[in-house]
Protein backbone atom coordinates (compact mmCIF):
# COMPACT_ATOMS: atom_id res chain seq x y z
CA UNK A 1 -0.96 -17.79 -23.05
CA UNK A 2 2.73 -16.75 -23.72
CA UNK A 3 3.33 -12.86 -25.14
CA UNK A 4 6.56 -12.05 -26.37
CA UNK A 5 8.28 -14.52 -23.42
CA UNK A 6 5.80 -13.42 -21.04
CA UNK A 7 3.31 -16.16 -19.25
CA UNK A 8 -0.09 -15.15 -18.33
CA UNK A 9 -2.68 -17.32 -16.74
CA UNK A 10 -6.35 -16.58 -15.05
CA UNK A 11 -7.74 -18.88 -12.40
CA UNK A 12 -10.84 -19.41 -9.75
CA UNK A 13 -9.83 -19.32 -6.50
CA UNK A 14 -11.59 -19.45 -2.90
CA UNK A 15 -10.64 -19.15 0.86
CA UNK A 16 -9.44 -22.14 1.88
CA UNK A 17 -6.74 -21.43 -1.09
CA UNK A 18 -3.93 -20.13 1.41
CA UNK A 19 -0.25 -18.74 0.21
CA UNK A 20 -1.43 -18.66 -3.64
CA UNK A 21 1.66 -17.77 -5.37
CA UNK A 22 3.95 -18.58 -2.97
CA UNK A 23 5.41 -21.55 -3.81
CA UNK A 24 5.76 -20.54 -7.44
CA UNK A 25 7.63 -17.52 -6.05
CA UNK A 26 9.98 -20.35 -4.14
CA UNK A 27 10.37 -22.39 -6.99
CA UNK A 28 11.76 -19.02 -8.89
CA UNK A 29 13.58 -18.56 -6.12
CA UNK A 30 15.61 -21.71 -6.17
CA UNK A 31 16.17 -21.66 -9.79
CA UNK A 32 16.71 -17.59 -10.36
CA UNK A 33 17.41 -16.25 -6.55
CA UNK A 34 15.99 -13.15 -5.45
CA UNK A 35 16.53 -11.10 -8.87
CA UNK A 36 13.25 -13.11 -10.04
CA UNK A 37 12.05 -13.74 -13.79
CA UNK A 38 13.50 -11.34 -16.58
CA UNK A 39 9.94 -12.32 -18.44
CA UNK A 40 6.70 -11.12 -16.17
CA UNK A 41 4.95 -13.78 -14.98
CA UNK A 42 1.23 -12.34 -14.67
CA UNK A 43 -1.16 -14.60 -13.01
CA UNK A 44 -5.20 -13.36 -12.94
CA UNK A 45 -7.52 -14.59 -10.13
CA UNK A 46 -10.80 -14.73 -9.23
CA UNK A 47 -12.81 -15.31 -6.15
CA UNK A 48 -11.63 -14.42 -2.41
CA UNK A 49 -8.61 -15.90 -1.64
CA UNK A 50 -7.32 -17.46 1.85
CA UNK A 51 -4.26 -16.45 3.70
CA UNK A 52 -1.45 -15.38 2.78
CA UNK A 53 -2.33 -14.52 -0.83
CA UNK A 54 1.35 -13.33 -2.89
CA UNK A 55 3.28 -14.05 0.14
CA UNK A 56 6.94 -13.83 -0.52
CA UNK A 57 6.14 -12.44 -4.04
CA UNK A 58 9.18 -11.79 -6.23
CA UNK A 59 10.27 -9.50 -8.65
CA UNK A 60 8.86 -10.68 -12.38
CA UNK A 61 5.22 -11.69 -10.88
CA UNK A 62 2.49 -9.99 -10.94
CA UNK A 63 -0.62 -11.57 -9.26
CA UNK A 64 -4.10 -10.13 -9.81
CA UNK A 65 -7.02 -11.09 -7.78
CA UNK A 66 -10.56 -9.55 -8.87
CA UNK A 67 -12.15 -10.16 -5.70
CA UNK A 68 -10.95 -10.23 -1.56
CA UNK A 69 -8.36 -11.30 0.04
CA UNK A 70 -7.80 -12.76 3.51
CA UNK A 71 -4.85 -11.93 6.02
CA UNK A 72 -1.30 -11.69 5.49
CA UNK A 73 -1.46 -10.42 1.83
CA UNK A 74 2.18 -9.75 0.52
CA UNK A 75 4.01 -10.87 3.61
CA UNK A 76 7.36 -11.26 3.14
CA UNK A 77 6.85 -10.05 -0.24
CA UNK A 78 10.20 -9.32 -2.03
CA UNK A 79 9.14 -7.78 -5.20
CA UNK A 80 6.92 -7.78 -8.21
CA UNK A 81 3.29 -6.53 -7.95
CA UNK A 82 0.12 -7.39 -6.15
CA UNK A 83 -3.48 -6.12 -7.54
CA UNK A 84 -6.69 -6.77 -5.48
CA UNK A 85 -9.58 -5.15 -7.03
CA UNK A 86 -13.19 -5.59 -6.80
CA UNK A 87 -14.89 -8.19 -8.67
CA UNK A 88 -15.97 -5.80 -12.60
CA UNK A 89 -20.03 -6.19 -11.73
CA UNK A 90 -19.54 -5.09 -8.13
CA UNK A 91 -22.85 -3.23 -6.45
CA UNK A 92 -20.43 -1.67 -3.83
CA UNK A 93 -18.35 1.25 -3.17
CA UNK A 94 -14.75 -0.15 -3.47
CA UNK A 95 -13.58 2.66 -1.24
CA UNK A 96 -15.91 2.03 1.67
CA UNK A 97 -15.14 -1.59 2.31
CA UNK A 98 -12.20 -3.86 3.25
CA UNK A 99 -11.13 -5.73 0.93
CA UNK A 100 -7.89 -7.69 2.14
CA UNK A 101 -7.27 -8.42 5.77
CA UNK A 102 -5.20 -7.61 8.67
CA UNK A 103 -1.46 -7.77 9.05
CA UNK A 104 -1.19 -7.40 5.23
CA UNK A 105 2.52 -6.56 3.81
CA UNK A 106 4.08 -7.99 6.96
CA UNK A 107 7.77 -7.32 6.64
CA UNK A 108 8.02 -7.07 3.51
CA UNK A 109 11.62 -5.85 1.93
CA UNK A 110 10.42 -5.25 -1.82
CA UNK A 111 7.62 -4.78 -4.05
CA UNK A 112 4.52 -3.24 -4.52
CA UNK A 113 0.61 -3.88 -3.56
CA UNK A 114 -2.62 -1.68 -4.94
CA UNK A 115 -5.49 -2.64 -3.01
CA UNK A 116 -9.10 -0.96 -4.34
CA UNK A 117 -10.51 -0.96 -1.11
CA UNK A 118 -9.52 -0.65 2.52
CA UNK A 119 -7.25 -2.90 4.34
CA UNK A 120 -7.76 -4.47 8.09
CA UNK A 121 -5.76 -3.52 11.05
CA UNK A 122 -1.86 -3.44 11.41
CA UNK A 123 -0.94 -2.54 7.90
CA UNK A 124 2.40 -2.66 6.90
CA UNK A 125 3.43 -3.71 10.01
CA UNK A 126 7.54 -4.70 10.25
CA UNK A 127 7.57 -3.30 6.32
CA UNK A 128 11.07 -2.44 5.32
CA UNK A 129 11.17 -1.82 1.71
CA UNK A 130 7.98 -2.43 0.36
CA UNK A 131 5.58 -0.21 -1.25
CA UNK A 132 1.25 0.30 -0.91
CA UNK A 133 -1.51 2.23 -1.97
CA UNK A 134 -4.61 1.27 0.00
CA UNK A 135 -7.62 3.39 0.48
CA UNK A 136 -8.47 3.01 4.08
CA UNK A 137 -7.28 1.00 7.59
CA UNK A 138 -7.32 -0.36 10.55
CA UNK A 139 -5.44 0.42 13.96
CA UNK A 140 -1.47 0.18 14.12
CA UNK A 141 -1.11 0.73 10.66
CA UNK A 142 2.71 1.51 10.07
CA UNK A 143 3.62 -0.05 12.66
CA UNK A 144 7.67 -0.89 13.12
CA UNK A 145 8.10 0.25 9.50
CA UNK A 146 11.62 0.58 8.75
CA UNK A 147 11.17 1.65 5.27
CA UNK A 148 9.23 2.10 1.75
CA UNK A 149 6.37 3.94 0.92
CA UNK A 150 2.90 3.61 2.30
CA UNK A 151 -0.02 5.31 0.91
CA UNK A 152 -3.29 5.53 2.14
CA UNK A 153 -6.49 6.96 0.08
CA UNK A 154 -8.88 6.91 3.31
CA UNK A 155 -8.98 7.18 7.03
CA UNK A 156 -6.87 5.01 9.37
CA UNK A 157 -7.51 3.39 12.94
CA UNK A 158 -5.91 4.41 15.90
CA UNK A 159 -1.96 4.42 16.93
CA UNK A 160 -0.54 5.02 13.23
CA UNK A 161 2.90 4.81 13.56
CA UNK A 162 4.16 3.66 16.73
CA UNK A 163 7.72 2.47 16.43
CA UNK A 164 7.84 3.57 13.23
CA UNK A 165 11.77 4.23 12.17
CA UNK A 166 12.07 4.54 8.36
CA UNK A 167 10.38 4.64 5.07
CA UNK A 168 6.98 7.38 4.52
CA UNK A 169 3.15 7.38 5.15
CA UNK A 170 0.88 9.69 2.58
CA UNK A 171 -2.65 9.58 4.38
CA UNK A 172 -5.57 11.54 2.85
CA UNK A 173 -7.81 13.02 5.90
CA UNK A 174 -11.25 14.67 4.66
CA UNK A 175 -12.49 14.56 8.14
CA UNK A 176 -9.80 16.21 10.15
CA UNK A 177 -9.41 13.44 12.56
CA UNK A 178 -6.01 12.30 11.46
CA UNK A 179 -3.83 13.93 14.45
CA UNK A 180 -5.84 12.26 16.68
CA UNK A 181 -4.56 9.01 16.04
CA UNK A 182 -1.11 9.41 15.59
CA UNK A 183 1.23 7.90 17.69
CA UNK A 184 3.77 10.75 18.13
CA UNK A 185 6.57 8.72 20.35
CA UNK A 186 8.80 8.81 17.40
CA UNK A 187 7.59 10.01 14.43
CA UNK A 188 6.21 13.55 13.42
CA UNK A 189 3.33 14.51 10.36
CA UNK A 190 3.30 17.40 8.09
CA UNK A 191 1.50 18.71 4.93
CA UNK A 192 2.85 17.49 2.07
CA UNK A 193 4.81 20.45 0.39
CA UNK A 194 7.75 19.85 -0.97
CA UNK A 195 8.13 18.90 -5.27
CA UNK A 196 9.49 15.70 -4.67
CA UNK A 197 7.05 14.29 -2.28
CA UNK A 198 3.97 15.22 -4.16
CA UNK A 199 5.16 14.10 -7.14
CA UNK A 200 5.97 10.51 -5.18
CA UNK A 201 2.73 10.30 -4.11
CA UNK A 202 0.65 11.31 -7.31
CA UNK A 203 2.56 8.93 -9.16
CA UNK A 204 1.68 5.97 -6.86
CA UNK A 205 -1.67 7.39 -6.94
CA UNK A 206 -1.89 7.18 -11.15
CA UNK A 207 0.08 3.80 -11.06
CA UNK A 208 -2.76 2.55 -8.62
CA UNK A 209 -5.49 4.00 -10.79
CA UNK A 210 -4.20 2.64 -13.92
CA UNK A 211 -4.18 -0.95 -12.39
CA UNK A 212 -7.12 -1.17 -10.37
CA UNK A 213 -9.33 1.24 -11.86
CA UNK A 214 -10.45 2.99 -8.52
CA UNK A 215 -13.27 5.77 -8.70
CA UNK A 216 -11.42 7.10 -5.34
CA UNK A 217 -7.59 7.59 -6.96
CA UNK A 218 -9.37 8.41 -10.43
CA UNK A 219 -11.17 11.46 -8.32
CA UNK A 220 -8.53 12.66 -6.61
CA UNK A 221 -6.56 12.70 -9.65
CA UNK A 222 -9.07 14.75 -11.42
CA UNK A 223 -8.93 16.77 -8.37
CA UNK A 224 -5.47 17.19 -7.35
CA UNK A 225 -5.13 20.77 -6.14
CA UNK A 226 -8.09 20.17 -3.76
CA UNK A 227 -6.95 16.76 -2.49
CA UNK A 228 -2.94 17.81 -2.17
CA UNK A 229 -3.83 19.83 1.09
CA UNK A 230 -5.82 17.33 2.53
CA UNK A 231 -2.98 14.31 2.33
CA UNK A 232 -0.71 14.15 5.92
CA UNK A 233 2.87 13.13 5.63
CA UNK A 234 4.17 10.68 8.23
CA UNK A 235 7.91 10.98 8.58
CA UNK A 236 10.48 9.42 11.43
CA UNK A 237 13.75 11.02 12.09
CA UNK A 238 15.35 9.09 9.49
CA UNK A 239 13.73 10.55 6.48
CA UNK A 240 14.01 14.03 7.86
CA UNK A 241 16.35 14.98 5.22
CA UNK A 242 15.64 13.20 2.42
CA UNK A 243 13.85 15.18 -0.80
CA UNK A 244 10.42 14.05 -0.59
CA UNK A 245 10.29 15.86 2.88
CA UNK A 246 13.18 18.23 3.45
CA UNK A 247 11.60 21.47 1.88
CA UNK A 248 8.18 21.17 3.96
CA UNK A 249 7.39 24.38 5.87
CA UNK A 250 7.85 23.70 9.64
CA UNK A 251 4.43 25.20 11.17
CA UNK A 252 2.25 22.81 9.09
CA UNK A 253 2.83 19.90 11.24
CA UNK A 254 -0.76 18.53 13.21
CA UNK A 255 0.88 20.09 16.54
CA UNK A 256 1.40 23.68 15.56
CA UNK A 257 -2.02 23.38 13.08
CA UNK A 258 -3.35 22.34 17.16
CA UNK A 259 -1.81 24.72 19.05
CA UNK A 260 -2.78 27.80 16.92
CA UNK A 261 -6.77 26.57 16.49
């Protein structure tokens, strides 16, 4: 159907359907470049999709998928918007299971993925300008990020980020075990305190609750001066400065919260 210039479609899809989207977003490519479609091009699917799902997803689509996705979701990805969200008649906790792979958002330079549901292991990994909210991982998540904005509605796996260089992490931690899986080689954590960087990550939080409908960002919402104190920051030397960070009190980072306990 078209609306006002726009083109949305809704199809079935299943595993062995790998890089869905992608060769739309290279066909848009070749005719538009990397600025995209000045129309949104909003494609609905449903099932659980193979490999590679929105790969090298530019700015004007936005793919849904009501089900699971495999690896590689949103690698390369240069812009638009990827949804992955449980399946409406669902018997499961989103929050408690994984719904896309590992590796997911490899490299990407633009964009933005909700995911209602955890993701697999080395999350973001290589990411240099794209943007996430997931609501749990796997190990090496933030790995090599360069930049963007990655946040994280659950626990995490071991060795979160090593070689990490640019961009931010928000990671919620209800059980306290965060610090002990940081990889502290580069980058340091701290309580998220300063205006700019809680209003970053509640508005990534709404904008992933208004498109997936998750009971876990819809609860913290509705909860927000509880859950503010429990998110963890993850910032490299390069972002020491910027806004969303520079105003954080220095003796709420994991290492001083450890040394004075």
């Amino acid at each position: 159907t078209h609306q006002g210039g726009d083109v949305v479609k809704t199809y079935s899809v299943v595993n062995t359907d790998r890089t869905v989207g992608t060769r739309i977003a290279g066909a848009i490519a070749k005719r538009f470049g990397n600025v995209g479609l000045q129309h949104p091009l909003a494609l609905t699917f449903n099932g659980s999709a193979g490999q590679s799902f929105g790969a090298f997803n530019l700015p004007g689509m936005v793919l849904t998928l009501c089900g699971e996705a495999n690896d590689y979701v949103g690698k390369g990805m240069n812009g638009g918007e990827i949804i992955i969200k449980p399946p409406t008649d669902a018997a499961y906790v989103a929050a408690d299971n994984v719904i896309i792979g590992n590796t997911c958002l490899y490299g990407a330079t633009g964009g933005i993925l909700y995911a209602s549901g955890q993701a697999g292991e080395r999350f973001a990994v290589r990411n240099s300008k794209g943007q996430a909210v997931i609501e749990g991982a796997g190990d090496h998540c933030c790995e090599y990020m360069t930049g963007g904005v990655i946040v994280v509605l659950g626990s995490v796996g071991r060795n979160i980020g090593a070689g990490m260089t640019g961009g931010l992490a928000y990671i919620l931690d209800t059980d306290s075990h965060f610090s002990e899986k940081v990889n502290s080689e580069i980058v340091s954590v701290q309580r998220v305190t300063s205006v700019a960087g809680a209003a970053q990550l509640k508005a990534l939080i709404q904008a992933h609750a208004d498109r997936t409908q998750s009971v876990k960002a819809l609860d913290i919402l509705a909860n927000w001066d509880a859950y503010l104190p429990q998110f963890w920051q993850v910032v490299p030397p390069s972002e020491a400065d910027t806004p969303e960070v520079a105003d954080v009190v220095a003796d709420t980072s994991v290492a001083k919260v450890l040394t004075s306990v």
